[in-house]
N, C-alpha and C. Protein backbone atom coordinates (compact mmCIF):
# COMPACT_ATOMS: atom_id res chain seq x y z
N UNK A 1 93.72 -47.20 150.65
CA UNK A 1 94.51 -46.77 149.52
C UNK A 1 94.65 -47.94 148.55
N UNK A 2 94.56 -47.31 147.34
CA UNK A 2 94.60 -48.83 146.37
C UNK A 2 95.84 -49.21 146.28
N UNK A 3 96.24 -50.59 145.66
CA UNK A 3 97.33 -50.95 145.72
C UNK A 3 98.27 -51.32 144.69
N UNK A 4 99.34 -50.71 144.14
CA UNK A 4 99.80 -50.59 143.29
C UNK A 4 99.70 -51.49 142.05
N UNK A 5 99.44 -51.58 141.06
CA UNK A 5 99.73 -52.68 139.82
C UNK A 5 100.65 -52.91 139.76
N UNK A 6 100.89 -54.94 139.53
CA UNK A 6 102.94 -54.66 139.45
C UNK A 6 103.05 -54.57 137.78
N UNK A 7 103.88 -54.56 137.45
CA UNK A 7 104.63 -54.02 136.27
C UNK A 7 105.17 -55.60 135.82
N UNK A 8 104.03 -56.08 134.38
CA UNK A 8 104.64 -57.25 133.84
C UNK A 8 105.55 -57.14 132.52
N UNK A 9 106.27 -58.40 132.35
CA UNK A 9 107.21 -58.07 131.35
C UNK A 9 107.58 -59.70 130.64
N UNK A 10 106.74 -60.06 129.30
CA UNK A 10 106.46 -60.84 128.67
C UNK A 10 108.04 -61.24 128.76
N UNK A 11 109.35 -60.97 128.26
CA UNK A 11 110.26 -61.22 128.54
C UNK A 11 110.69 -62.22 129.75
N UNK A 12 110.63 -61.18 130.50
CA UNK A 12 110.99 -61.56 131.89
C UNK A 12 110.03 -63.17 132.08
N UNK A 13 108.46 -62.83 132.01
CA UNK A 13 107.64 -64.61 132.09
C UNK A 13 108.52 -65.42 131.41
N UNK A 14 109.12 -65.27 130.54
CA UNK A 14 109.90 -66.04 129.44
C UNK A 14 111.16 -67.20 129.86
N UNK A 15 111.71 -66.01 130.60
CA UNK A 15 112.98 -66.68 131.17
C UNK A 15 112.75 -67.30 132.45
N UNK A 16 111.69 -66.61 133.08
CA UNK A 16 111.00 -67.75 134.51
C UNK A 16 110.70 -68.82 133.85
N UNK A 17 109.84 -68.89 132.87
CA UNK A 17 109.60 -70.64 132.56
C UNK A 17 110.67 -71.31 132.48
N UNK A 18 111.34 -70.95 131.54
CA UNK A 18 112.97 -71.36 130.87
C UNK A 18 113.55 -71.62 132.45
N UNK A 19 113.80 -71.00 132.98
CA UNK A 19 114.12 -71.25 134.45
C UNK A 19 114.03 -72.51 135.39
N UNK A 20 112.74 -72.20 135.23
CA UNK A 20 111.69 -73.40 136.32
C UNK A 20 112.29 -74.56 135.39
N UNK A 21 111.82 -74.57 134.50
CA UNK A 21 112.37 -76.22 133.65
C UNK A 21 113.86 -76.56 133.98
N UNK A 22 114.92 -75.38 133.65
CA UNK A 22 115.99 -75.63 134.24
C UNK A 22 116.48 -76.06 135.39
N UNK A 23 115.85 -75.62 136.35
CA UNK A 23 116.00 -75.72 137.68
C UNK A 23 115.47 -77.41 138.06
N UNK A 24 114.39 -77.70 137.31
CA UNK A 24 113.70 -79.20 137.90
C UNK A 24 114.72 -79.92 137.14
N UNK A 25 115.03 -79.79 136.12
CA UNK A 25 116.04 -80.60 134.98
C UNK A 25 117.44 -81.16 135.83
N UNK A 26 117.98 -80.16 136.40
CA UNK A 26 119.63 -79.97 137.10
C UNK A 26 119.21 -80.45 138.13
N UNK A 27 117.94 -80.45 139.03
CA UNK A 27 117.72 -81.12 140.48
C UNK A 27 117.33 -82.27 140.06
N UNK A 28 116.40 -82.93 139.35
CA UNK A 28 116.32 -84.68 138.99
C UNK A 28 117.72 -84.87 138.59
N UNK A 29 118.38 -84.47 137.66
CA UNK A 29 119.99 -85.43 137.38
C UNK A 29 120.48 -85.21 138.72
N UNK A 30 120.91 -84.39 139.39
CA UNK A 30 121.36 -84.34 140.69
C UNK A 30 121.24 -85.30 141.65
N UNK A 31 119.39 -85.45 141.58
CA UNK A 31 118.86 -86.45 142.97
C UNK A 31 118.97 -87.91 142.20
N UNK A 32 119.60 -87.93 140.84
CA UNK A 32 119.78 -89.37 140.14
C UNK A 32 121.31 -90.36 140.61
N UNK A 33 122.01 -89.21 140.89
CA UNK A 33 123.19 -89.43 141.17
C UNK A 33 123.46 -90.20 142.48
N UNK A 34 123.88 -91.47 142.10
CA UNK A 34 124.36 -93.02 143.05
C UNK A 34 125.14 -92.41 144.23
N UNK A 35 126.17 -91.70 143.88
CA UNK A 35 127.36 -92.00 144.93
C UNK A 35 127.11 -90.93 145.74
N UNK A 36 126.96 -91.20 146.49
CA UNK A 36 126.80 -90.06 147.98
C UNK A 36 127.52 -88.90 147.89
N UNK A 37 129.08 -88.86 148.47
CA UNK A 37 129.58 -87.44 148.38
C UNK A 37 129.40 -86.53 147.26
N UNK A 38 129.26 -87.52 145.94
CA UNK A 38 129.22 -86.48 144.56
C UNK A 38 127.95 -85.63 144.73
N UNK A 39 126.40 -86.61 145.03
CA UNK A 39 125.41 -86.10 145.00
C UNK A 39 125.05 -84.96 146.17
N UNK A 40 125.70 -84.56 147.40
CA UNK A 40 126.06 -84.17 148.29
C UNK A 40 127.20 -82.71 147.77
N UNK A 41 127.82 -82.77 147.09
CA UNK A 41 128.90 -82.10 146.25
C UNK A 41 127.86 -81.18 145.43
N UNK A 42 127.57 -81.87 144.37
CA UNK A 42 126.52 -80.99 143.76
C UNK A 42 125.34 -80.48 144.27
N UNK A 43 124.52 -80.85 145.16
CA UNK A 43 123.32 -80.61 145.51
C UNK A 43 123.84 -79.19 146.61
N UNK A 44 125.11 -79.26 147.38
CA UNK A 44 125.77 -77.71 147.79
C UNK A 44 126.00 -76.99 146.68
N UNK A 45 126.55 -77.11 145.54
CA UNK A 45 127.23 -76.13 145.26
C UNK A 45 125.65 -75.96 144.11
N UNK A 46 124.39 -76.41 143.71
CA UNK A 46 123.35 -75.61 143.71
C UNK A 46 122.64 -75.31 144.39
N UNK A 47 122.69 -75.09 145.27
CA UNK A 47 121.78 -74.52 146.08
C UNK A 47 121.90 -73.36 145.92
N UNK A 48 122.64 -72.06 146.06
CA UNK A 48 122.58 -70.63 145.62
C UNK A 48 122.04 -70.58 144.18
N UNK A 49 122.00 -71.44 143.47
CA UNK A 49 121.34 -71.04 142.12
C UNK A 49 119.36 -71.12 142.25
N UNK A 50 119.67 -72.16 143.15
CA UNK A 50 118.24 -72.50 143.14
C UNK A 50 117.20 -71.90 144.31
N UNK A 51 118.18 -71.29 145.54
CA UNK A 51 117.26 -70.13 145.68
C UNK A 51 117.33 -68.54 145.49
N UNK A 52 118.44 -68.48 144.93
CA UNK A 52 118.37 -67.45 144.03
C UNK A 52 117.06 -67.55 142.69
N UNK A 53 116.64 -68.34 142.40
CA UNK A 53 115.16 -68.70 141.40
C UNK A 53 114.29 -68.57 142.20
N UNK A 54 114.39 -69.29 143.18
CA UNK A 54 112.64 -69.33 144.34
C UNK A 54 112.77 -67.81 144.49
N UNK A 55 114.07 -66.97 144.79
CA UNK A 55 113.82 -65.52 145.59
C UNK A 55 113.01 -64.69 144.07
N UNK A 56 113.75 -64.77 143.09
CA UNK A 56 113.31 -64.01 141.94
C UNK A 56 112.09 -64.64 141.34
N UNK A 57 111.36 -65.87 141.30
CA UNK A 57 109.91 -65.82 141.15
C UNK A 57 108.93 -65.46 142.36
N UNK A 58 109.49 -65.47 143.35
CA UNK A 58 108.92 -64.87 144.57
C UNK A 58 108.59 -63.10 144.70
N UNK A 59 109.82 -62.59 144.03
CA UNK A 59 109.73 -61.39 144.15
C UNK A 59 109.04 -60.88 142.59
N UNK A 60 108.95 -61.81 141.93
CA UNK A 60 108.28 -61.27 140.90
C UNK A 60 106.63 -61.46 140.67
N UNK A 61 106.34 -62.26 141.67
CA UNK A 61 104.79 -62.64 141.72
C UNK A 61 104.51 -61.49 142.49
N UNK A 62 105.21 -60.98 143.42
CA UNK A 62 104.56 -60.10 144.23
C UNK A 62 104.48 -58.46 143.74
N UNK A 63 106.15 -58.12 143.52
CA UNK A 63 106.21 -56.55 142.44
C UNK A 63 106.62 -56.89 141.01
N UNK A 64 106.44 -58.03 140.52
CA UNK A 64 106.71 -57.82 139.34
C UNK A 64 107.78 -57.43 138.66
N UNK A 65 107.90 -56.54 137.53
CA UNK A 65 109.23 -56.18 136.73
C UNK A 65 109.26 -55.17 137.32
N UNK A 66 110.80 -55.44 138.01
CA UNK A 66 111.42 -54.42 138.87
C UNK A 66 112.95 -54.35 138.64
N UNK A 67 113.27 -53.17 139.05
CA UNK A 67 115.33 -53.26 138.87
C UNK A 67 115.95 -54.86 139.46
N UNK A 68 115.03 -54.64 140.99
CA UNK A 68 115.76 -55.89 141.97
C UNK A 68 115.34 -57.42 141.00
N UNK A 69 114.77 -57.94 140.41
CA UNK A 69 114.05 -59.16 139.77
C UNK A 69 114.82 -58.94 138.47
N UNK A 70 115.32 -57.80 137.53
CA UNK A 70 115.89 -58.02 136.37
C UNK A 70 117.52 -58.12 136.98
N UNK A 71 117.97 -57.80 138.37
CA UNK A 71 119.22 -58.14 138.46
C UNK A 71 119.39 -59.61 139.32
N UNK A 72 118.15 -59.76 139.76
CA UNK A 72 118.23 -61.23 140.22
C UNK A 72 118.14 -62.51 138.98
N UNK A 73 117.33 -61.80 137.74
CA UNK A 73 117.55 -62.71 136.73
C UNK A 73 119.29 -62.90 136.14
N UNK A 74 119.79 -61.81 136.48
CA UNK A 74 121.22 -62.12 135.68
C UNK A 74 122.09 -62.70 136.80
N UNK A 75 121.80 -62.32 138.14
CA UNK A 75 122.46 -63.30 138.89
C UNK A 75 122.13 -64.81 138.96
N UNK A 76 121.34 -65.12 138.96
CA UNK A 76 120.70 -66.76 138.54
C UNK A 76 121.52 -67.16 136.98
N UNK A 77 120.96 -66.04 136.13
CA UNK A 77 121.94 -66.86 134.86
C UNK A 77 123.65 -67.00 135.34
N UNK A 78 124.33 -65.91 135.62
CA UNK A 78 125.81 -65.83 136.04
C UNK A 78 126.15 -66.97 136.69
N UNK A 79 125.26 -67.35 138.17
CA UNK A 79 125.46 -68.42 138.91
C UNK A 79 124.65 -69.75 137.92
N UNK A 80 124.44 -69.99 137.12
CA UNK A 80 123.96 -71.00 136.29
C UNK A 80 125.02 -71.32 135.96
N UNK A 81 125.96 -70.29 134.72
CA UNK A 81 126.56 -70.41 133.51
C UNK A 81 127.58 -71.01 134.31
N UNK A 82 128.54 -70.67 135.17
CA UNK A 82 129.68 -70.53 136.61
C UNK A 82 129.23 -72.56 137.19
N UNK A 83 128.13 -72.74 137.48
CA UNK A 83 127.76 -74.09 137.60
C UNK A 83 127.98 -75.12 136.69
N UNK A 84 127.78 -74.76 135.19
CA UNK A 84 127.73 -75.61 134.29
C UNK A 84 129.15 -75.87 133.63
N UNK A 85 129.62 -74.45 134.22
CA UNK A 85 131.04 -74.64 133.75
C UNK A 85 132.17 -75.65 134.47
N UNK A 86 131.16 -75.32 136.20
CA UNK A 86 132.71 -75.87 136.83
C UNK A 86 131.95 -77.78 136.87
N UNK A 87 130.74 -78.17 136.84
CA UNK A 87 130.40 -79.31 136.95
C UNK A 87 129.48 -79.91 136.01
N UNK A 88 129.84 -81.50 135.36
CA UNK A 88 129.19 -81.93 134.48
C UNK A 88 127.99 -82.60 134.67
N UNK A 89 126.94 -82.60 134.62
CA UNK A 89 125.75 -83.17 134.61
C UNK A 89 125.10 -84.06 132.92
């Protein structure tokens, strides 16, 4: 049986790049950071952002533009915006 085409969405590539840059950007200042508990502090409290990104380019290489990948994009932004708010980088 053939196997389905996934469903792309120029958009959606858009905000994965935007993403990926974000994501390496917030983890180098992170892994820049001297003092132990802080860098330890932050590097927990992203971690749900950042595999919340690996899960949604993961799931989008494989099905593409889907309900689950356009609500994993707004959970990544939500848990972004919620990050930037509560800690300064």
């Amino acid at each position: 049986m053939a196997r389905k085409r996934r469903k792309l969405n120029k958009e959606m590539e858009l905000d994965i790049s935007l993403a990926t840059k974000k994501v390496e950007l917030i983890t180098a200042q992170i892994n820049d950071i001297q003092e132990e508990e802080t860098l330890s502090e932050y590097s927990l409290a992203f971690d749900p952002i950042k595999n919340t990104f690996l899960l949604l380019v993961g799931l989008y290489d494989t099905e593409g533009f889907t309900d689950k990948t356009k609500e994993l994009l707004n959970q990544y932004k939500k848990l972004l915006v919620s990050f930037e708010e509560e800690y300064e980088i």
